[in-house]
C-alpha atoms as a PDB file:
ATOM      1  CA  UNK A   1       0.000   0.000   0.000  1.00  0.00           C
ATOM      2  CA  UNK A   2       1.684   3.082  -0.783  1.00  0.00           C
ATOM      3  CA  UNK A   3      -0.344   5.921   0.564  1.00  0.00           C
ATOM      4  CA  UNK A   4       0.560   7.072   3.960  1.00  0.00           C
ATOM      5  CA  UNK A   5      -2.289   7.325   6.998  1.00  0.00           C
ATOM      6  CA  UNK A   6      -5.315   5.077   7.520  1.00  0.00           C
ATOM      7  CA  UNK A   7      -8.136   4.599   4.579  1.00  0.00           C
ATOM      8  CA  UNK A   8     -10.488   1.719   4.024  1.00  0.00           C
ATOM      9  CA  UNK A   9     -10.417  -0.026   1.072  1.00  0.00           C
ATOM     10  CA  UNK A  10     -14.285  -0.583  -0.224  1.00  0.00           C
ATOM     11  CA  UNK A  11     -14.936  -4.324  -1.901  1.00  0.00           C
ATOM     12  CA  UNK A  12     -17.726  -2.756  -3.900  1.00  0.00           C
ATOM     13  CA  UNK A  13     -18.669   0.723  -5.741  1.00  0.00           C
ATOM     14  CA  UNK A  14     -20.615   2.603  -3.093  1.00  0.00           C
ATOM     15  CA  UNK A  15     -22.418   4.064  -6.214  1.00  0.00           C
ATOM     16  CA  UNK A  16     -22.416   3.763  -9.993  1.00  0.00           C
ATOM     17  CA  UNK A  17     -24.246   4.585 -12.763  1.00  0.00           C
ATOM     18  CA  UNK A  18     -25.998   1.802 -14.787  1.00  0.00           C
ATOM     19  CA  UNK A  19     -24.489   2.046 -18.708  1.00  0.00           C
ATOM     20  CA  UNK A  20     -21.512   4.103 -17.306  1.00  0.00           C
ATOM     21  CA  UNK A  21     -18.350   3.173 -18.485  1.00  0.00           C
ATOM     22  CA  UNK A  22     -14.974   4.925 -17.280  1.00  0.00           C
ATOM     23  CA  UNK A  23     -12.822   6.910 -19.843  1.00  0.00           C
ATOM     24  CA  UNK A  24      -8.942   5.730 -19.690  1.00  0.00           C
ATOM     25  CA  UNK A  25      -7.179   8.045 -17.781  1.00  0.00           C
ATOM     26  CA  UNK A  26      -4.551   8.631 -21.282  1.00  0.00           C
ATOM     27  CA  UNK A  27      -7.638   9.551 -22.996  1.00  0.00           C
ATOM     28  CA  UNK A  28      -9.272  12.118 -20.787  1.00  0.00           C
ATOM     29  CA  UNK A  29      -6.970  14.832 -21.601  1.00  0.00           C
ATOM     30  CA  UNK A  30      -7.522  14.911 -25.144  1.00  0.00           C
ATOM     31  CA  UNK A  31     -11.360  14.069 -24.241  1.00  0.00           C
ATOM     32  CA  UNK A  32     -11.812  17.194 -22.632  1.00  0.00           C
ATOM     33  CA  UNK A  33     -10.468  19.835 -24.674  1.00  0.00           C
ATOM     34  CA  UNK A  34     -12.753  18.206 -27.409  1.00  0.00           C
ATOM     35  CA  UNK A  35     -16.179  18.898 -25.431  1.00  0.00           C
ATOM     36  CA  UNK A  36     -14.818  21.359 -23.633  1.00  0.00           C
ATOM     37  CA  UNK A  37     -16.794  25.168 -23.228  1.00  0.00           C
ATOM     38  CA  UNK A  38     -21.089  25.262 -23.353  1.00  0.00           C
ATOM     39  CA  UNK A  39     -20.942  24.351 -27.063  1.00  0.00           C
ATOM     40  CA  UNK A  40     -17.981  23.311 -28.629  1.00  0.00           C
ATOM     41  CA  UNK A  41     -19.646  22.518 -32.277  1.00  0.00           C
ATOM     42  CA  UNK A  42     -20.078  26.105 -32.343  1.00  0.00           C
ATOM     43  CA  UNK A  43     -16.767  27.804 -30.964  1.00  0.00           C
ATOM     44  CA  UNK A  44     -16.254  31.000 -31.185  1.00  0.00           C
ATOM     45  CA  UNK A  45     -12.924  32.734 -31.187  1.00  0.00           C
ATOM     46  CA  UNK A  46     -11.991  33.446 -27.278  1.00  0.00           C
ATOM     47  CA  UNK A  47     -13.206  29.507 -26.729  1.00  0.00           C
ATOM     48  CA  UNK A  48     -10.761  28.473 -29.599  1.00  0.00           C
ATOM     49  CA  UNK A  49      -7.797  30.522 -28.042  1.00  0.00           C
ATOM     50  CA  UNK A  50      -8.403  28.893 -24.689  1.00  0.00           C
ATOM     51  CA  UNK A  51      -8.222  25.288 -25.596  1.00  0.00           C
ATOM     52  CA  UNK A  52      -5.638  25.732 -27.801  1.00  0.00           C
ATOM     53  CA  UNK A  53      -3.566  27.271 -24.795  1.00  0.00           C
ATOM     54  CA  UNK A  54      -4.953  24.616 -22.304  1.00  0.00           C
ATOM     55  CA  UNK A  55      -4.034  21.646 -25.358  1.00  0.00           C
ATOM     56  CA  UNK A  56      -0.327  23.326 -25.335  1.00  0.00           C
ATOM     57  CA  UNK A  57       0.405  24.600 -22.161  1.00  0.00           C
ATOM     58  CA  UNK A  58       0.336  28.560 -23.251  1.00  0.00           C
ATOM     59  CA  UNK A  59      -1.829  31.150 -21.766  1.00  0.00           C
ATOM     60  CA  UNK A  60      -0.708  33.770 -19.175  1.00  0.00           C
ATOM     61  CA  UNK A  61      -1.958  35.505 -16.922  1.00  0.00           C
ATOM     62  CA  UNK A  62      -3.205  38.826 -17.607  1.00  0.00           C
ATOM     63  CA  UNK A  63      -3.533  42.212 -16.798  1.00  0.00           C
ATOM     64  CA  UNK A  64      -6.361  43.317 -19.112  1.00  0.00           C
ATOM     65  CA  UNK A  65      -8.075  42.071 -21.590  1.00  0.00           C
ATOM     66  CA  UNK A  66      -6.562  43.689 -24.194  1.00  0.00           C
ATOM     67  CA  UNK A  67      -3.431  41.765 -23.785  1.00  0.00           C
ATOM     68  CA  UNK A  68      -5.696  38.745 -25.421  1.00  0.00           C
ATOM     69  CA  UNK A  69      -7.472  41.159 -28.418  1.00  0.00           C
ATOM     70  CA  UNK A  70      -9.863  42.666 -25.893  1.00  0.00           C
ATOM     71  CA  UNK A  71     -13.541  41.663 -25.139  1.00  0.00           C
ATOM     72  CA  UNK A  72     -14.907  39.697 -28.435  1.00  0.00           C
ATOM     73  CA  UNK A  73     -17.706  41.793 -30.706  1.00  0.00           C
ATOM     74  CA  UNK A  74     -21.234  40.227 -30.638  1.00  0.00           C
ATOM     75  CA  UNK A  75     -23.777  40.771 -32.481  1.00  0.00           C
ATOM     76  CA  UNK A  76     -27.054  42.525 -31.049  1.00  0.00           C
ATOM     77  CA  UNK A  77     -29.904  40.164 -30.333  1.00  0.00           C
ATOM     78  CA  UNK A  78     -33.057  40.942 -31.325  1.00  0.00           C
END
């Protein structure tokens, strides 16, 4: 056992979801920055930016956000 301190080991899931099947943990990376954001079929450009830093390790921290090409223009609704 390599963790230090006192835990119980369960024999049996306290709870799980019938049809649910665990991602592998090497696949949940990539997994993530594909459904990542409220819709990602329909990206815009700020959500494209920020998986693209997450999927490379870029991004910064900022001081405004014009350091990033400022807030992004939206059309009106109606």
């Amino acid at each position: 056992m390599p963790w230090v301190g006192q835990y119980t080991a369960l024999r049996t899931l306290p709870f799980w979801l019938d049809g649910f099947a665990p991602r592998p943990s090497d696949e949940t990376a990539d997994w993530v920055l594909e459904n990542a954001v409220a819709r990602p079929w329909a990206r815009d450009a700020v959500d494209r930016r920020l998986v693209e830093e997450a999927r490379t390790g870029g991004g910064r921290i900022i001081d405004s956000e014009q350091q990033v090409g400022g807030y992004p223009q939206h059309r009106q609704a109606l």
